[in-house]
Protein backbone atom coordinates (compact mmCIF):
# COMPACT_ATOMS: atom_id res chain seq x y z
CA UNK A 1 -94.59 -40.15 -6.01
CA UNK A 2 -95.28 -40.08 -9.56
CA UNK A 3 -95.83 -35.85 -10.87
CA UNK A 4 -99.21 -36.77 -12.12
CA UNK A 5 -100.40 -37.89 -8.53
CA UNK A 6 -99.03 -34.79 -7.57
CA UNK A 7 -100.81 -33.16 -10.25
CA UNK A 8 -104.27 -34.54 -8.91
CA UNK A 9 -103.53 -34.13 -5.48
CA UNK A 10 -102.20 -30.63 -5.91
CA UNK A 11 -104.61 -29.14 -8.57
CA UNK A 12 -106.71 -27.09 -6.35
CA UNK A 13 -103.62 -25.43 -4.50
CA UNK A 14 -102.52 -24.14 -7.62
CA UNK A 15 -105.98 -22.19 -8.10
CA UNK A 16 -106.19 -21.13 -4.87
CA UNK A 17 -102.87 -19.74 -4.99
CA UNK A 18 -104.24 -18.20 -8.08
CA UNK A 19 -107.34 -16.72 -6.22
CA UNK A 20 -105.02 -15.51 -3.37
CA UNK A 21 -102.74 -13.20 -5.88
CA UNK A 22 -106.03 -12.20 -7.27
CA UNK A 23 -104.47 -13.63 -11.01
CA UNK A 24 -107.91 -13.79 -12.86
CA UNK A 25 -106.74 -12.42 -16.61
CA UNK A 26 -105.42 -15.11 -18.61
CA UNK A 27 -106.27 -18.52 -16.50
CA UNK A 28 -104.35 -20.74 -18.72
CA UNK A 29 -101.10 -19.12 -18.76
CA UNK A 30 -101.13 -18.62 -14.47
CA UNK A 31 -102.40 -22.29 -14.36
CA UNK A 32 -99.21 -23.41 -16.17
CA UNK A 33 -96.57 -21.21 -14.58
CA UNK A 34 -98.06 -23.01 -11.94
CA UNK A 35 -97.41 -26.30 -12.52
CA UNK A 36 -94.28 -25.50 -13.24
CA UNK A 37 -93.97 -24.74 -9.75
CA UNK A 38 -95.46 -27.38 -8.56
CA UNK A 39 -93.08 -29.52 -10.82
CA UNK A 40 -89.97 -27.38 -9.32
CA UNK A 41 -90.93 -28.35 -5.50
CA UNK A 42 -91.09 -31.47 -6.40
CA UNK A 43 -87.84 -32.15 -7.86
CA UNK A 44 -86.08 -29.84 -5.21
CA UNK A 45 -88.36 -30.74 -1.57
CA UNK A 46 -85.98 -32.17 1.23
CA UNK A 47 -88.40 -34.17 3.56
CA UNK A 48 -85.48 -33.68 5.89
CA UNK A 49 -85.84 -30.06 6.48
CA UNK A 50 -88.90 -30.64 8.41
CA UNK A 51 -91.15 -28.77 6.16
CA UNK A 52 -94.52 -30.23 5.11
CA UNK A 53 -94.36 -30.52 0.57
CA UNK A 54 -97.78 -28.69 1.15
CA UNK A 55 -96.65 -25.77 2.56
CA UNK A 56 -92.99 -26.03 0.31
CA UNK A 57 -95.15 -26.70 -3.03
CA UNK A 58 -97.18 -23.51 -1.69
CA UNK A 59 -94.40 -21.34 -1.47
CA UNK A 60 -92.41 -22.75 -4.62
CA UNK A 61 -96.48 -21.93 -6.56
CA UNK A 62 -96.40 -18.62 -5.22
CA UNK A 63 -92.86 -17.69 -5.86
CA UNK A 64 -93.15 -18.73 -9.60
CA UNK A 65 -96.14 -16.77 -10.50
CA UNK A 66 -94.61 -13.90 -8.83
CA UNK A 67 -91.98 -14.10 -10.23
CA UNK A 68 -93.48 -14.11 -13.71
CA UNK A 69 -95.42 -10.83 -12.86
CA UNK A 70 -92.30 -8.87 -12.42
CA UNK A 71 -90.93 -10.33 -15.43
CA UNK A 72 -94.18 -9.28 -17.36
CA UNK A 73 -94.80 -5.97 -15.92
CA UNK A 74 -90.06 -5.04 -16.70
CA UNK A 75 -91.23 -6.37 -20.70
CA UNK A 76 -94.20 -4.04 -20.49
CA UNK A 77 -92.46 -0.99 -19.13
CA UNK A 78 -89.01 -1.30 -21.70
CA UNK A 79 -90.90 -2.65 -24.60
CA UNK A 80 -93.07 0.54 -25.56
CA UNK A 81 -92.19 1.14 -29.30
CA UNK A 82 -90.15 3.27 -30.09
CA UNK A 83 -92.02 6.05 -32.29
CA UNK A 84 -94.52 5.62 -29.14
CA UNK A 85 -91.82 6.58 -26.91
CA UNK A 86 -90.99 9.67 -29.13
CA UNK A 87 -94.13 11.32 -29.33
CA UNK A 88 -94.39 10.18 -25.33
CA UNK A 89 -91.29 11.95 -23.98
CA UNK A 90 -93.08 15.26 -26.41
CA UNK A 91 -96.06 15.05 -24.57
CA UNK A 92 -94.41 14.81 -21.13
CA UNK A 93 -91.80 17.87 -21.81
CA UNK A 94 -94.04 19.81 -23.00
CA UNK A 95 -96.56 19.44 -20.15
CA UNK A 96 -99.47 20.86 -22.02
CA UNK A 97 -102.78 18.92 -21.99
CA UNK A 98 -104.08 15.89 -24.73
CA UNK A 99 -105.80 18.54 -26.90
CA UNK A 100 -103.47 20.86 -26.95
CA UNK A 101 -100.63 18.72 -27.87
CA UNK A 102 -102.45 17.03 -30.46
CA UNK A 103 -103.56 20.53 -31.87
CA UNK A 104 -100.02 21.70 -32.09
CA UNK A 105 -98.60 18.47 -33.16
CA UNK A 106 -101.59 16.55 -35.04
CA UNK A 107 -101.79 18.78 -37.93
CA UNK A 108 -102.43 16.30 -41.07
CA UNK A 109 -103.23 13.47 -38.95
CA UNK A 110 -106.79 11.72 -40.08
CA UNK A 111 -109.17 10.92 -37.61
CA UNK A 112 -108.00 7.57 -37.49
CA UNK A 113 -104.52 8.58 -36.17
CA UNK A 114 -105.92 11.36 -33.65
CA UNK A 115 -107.76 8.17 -32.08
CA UNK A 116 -104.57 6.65 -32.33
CA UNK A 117 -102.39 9.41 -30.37
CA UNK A 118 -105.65 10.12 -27.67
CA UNK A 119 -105.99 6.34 -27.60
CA UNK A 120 -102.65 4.81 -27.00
CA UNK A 121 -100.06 7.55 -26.28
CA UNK A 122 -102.28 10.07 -24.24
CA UNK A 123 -104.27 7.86 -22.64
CA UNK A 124 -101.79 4.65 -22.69
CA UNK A 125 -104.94 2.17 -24.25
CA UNK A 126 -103.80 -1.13 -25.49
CA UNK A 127 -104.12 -1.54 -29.05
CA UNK A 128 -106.82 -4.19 -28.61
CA UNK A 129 -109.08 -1.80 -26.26
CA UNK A 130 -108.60 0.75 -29.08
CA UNK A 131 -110.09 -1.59 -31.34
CA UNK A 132 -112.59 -3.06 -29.66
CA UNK A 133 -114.06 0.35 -28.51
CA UNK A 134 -113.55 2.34 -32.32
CA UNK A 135 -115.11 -1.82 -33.35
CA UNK A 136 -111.81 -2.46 -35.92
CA UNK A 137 -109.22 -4.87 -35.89
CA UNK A 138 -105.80 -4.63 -33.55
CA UNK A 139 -103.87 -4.49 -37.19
CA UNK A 140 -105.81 -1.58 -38.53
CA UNK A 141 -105.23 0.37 -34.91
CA UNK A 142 -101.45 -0.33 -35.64
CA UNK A 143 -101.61 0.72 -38.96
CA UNK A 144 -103.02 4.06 -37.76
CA UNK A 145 -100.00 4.22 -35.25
CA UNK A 146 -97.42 3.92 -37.68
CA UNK A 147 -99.12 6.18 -40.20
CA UNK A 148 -99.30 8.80 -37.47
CA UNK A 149 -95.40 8.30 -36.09
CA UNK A 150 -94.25 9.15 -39.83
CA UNK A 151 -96.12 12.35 -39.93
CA UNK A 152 -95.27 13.09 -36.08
CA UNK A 153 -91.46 12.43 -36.70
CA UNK A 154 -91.61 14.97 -39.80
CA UNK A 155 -93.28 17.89 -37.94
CA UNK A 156 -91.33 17.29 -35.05
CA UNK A 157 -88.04 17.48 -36.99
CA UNK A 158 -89.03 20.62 -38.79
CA UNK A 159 -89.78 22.25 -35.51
CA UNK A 160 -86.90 20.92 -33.74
């Protein structure tokens, strides 16, 4: 069988493999990791294993977006930048509260950069919810970040 009968015939299995993972965020991405699955039981299904390809394509589907999860959620935990990570391992050593660490350590920052350290380091916002709720753009949120970092990394080094 041709992949784009498969394709047609297979379609809704994809989404309701979807729906069963509860993968709602970005459709289009899921969808394709999907039929990338679907294209991988294809190319691998025995018919002499006794398996239905329903219940093969199913688990090859599932597997595949799984797998892509953990992939995405190992990026997200190493790939924190690093002045983020700095100013992160201060906060958690210190164990003091948000304000208090941004009083001790936020003298000089503008408001911008205070949103920037509550926002994203304290209370571990994306950089696009940050913009969205201060109603700027993601690159003007990162500018703030780096601005701030540069003025963190000097009081920090004075004190340390």
């Amino acid at each position: 069988m041709e992949f784009e009968d498969l394709l047609v015939q297979y379609k809704p299995l994809i989404f309701q493999v979807m729906k069963h993972l509860r993968l709602y965020g970005d459709k289009e991405c899921f969808y394709q990791i999907g039929l990338i699955g679907l294209w991988e039981a294809s190319t691998r299904f025995d018919p002499e294993k006794g398996v239905a390809f329903s219940t093969f394509a199913y688990s090859t589907i599932r597997g595949k977006l799984l797998d892509h999860l953990k992939k995405e959620a190992l990026h997200r935990d190493r790939c924190r930048p690093m002045g983020e990570m700095i100013f992160l391992s201060l906060t958690d050593s210190t164990k003091r509260d948000s304000v208090n660490v941004i009083e001790e350590y936020g003298e000089g920052l503008t408001d911008n950069q205070v949103k920037w350290v509550q926002g994203r380091i304290i209370e571990d916002k994306s950089y696009k919810r940050i913009a969205d709720e201060h109603g700027v753009s993601v690159d003007s949120v990162k500018s703030w970040g780096r601005q701030a970092i540069k003025k963190l990394r000097k009081i920090i080094i004075f004190e340390g």
